[in-house]
C-alpha atoms as a PDB file:
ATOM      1  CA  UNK A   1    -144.265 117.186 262.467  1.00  0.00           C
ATOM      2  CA  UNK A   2    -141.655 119.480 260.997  1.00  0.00           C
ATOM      3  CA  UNK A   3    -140.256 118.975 257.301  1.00  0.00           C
ATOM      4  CA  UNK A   4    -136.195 119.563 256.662  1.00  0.00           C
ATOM      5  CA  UNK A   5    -135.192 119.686 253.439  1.00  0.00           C
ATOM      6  CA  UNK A   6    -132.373 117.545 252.667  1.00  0.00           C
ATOM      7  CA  UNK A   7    -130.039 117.478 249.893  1.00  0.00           C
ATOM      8  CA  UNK A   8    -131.226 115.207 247.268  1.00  0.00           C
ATOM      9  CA  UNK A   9    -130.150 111.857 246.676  1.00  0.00           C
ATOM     10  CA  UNK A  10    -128.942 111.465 250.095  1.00  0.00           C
ATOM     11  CA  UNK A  11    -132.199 110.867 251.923  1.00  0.00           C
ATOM     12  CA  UNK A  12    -131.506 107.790 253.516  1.00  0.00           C
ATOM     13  CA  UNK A  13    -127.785 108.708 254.549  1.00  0.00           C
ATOM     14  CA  UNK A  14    -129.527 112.045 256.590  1.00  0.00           C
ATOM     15  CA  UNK A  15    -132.033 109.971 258.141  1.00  0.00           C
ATOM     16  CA  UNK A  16    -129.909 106.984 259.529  1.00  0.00           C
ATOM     17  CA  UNK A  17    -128.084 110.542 261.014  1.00  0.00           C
ATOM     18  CA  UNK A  18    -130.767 111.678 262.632  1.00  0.00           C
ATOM     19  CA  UNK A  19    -131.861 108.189 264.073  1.00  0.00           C
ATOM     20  CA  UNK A  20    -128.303 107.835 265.290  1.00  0.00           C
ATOM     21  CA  UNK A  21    -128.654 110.832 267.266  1.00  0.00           C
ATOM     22  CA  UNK A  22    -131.978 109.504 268.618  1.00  0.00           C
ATOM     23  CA  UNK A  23    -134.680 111.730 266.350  1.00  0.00           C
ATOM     24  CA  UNK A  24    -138.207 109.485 264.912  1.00  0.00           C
ATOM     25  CA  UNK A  25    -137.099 110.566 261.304  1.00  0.00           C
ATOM     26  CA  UNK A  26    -140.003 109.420 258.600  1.00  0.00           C
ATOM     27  CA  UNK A  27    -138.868 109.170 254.732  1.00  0.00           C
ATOM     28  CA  UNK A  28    -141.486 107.801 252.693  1.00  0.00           C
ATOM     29  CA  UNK A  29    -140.966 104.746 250.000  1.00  0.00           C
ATOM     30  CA  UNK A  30    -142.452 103.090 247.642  1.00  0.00           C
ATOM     31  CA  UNK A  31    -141.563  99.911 245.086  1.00  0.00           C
ATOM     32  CA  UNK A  32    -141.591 100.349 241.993  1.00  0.00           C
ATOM     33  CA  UNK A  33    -140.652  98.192 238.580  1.00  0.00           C
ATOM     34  CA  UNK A  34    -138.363  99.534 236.285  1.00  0.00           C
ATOM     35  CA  UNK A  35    -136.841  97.242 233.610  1.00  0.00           C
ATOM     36  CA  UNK A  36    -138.234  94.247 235.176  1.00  0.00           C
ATOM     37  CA  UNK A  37    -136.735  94.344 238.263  1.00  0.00           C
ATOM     38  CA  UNK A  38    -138.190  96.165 241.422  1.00  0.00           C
ATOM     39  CA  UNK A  39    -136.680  98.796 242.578  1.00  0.00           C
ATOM     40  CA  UNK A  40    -137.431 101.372 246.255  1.00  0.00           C
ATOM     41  CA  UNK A  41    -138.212 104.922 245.119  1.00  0.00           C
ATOM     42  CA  UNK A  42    -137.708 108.140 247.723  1.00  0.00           C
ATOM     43  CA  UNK A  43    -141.810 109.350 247.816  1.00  0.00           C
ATOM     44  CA  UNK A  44    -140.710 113.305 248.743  1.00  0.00           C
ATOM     45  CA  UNK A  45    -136.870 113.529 246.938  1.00  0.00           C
ATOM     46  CA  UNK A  46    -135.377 116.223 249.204  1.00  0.00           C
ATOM     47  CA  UNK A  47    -137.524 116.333 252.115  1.00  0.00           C
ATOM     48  CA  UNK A  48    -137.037 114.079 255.392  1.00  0.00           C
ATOM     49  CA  UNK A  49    -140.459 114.708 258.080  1.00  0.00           C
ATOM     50  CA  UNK A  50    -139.103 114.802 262.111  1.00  0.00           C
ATOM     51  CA  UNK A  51    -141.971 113.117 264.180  1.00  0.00           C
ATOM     52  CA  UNK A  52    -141.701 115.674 266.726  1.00  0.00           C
ATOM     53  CA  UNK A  53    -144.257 118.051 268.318  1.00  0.00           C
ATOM     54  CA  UNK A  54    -141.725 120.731 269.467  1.00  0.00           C
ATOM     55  CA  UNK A  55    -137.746 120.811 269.670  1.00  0.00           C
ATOM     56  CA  UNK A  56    -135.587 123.345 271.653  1.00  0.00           C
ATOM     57  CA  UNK A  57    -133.374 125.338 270.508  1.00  0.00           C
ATOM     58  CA  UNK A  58    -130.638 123.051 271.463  1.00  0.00           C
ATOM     59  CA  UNK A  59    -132.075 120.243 269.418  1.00  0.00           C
ATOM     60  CA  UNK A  60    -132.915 122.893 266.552  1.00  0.00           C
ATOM     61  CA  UNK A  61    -129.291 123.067 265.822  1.00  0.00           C
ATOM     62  CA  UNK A  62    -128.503 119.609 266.435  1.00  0.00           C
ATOM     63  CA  UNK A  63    -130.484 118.687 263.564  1.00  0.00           C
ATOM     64  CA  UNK A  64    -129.070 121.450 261.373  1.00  0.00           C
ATOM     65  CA  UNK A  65    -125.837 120.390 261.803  1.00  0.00           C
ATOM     66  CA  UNK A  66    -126.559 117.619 260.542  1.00  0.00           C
ATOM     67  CA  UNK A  67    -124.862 116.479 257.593  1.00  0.00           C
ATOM     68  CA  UNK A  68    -127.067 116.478 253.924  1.00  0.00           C
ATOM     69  CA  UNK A  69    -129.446 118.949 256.363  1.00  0.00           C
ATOM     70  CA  UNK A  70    -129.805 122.144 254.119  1.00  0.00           C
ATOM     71  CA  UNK A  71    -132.592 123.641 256.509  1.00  0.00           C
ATOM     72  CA  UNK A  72    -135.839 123.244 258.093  1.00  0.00           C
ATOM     73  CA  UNK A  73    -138.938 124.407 256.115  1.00  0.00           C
ATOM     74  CA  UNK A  74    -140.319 127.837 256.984  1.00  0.00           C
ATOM     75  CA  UNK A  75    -143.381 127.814 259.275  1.00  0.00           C
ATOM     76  CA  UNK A  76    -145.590 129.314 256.982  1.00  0.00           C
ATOM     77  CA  UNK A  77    -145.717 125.865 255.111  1.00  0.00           C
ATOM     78  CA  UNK A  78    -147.122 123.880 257.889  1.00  0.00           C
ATOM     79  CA  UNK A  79    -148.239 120.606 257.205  1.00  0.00           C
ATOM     80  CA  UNK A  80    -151.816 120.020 257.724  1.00  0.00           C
ATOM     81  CA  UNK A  81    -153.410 117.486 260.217  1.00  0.00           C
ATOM     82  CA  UNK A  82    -154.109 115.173 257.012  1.00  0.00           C
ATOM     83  CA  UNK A  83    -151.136 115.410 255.173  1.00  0.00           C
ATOM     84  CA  UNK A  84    -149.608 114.547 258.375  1.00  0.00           C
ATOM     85  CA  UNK A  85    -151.568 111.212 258.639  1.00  0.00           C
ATOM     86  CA  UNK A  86    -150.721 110.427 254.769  1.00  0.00           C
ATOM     87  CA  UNK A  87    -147.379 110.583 255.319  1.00  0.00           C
ATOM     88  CA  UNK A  88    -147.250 108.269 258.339  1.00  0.00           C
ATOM     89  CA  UNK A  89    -149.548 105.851 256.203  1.00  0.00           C
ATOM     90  CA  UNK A  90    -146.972 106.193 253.274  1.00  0.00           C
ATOM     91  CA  UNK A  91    -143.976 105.228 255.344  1.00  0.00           C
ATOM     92  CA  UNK A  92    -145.337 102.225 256.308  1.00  0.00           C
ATOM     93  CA  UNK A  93    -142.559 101.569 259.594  1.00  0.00           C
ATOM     94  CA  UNK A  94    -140.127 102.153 257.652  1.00  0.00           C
ATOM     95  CA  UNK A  95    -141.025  99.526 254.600  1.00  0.00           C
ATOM     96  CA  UNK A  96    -141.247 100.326 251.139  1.00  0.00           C
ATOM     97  CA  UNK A  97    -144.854 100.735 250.419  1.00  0.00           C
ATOM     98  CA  UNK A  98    -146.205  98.339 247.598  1.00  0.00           C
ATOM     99  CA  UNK A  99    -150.156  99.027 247.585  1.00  0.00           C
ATOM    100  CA  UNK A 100    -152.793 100.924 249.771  1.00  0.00           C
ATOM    101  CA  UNK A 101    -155.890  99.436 251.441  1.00  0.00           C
ATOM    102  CA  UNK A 102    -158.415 101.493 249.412  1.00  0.00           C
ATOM    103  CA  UNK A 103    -161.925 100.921 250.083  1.00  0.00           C
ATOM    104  CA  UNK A 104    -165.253 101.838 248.278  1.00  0.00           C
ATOM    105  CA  UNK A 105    -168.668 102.826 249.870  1.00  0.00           C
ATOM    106  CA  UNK A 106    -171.822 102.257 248.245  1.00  0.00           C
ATOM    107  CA  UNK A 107    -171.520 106.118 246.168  1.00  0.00           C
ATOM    108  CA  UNK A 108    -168.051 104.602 244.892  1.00  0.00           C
ATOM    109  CA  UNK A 109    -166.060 107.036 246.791  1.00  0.00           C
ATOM    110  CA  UNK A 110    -162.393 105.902 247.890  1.00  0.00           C
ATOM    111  CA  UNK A 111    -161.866 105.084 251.363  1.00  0.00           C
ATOM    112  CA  UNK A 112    -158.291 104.868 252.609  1.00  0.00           C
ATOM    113  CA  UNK A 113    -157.556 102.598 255.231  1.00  0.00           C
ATOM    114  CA  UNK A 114    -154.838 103.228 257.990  1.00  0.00           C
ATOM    115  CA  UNK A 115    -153.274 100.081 259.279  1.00  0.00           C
ATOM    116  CA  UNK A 116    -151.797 100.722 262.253  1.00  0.00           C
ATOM    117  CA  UNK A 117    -154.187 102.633 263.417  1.00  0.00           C
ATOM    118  CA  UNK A 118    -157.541 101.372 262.813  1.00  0.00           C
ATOM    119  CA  UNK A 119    -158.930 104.472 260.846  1.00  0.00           C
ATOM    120  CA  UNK A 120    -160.195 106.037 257.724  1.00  0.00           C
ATOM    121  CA  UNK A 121    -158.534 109.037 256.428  1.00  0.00           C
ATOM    122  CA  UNK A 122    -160.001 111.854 255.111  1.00  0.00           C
ATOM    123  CA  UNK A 123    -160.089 111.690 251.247  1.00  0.00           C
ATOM    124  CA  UNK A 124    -159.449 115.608 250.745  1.00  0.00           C
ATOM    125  CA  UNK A 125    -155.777 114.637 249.339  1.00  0.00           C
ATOM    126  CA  UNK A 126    -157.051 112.139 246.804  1.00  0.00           C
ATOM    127  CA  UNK A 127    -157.553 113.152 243.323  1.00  0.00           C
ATOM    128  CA  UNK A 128    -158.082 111.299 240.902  1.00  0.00           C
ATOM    129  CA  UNK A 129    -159.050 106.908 241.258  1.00  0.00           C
ATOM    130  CA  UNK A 130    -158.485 104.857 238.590  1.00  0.00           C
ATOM    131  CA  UNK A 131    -160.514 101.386 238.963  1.00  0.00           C
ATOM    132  CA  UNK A 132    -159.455 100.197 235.406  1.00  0.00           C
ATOM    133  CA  UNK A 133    -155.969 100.742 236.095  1.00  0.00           C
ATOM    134  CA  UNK A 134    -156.375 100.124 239.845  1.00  0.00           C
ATOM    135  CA  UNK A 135    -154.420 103.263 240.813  1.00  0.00           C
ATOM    136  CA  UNK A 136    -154.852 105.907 243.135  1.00  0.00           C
ATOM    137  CA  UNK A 137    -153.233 109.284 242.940  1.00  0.00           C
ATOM    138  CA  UNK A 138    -152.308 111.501 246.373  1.00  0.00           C
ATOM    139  CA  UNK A 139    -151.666 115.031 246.111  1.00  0.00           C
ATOM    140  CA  UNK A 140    -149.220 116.861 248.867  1.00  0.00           C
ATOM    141  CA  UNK A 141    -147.893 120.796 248.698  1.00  0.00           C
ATOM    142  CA  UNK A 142    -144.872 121.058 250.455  1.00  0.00           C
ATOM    143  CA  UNK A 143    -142.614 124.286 250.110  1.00  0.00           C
ATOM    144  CA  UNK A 144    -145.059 125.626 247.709  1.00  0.00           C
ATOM    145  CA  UNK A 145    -144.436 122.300 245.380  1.00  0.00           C
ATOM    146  CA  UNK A 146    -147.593 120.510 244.218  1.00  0.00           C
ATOM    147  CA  UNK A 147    -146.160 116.779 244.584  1.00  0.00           C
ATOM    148  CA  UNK A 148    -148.676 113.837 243.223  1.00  0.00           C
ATOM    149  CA  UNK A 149    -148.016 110.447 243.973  1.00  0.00           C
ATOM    150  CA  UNK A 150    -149.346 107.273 242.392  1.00  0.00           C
ATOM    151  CA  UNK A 151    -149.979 104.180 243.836  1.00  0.00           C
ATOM    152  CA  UNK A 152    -151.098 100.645 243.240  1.00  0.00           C
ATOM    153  CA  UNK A 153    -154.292  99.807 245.483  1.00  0.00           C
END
């Protein structure tokens, strides 16, 4: 999976690009209320994730010349296996995500639940679970940017 960084605020308009030109393009949404009303919030503002193993070099510039692409994100900030999984879960096909399937074992420890693919996700990105509340909040570094994300469960 390789992260491009996008400019922000025009997230959606890069990715509908990108899937015109035939690319799996995953961008990350959630609901959320504001002033009574629900609204769809951009998880990652700035960054669009390319469901690709490898691209060539023709397809390398492609993509860059895309417009709203700024650039792809250096290789030294690799995304790891799980973060990888976390952000398919958090795209959710391409639906707004409203709540995770969180489940507890018999120590209380968070289990997440992947839909679509019939699996349990490692729980190293979780940090903090809030069963009054009923939250649960993810953490992601991306580009050297320690992102947390909250979500209803």
């Amino acid at each position: 999976m390789f992260v491009l960084r996008i400019m922000s605020g025009e997230e959606l308009t890069a990715k509908k690009l990108l899937e015109d030109k035939g690319y799996k393009v995953l961008c990350p949404r959630r609901l959320k209320v504001e002033r009574n009303r629900t609204v769809e919030k951009i998880i990652f503002t700035g960054y669009l994730f390319l469901d690709t193993c490898s691209i060539s070099d023709k397809d390398y510039y492609k993509i860059k010349d895309t417009v709203n692409v700024i650039s792809f994100l250096n290789s030294k900030y690799n995304l790891s296996e799980t973060d990888e999984k976390y952000i398919r879960l958090l795209n959710n096909n391409g639906k707004a995500l409203d709540k995770i399937d969180i489940y507890f074992d018999k120590d209380k420890k968070a289990i997440v639940y992947m839909n679509d693919t019939d699996s349990y996700l490692n729980t190293k990105n979780v940090i903090r679970v809030n069963a009054r509340d009923k939250t649960i909040t993810f953490r992601f570094n991306i580009d050297d940017i320690v992102k947390d994300v909250t979500f209803n469960y």
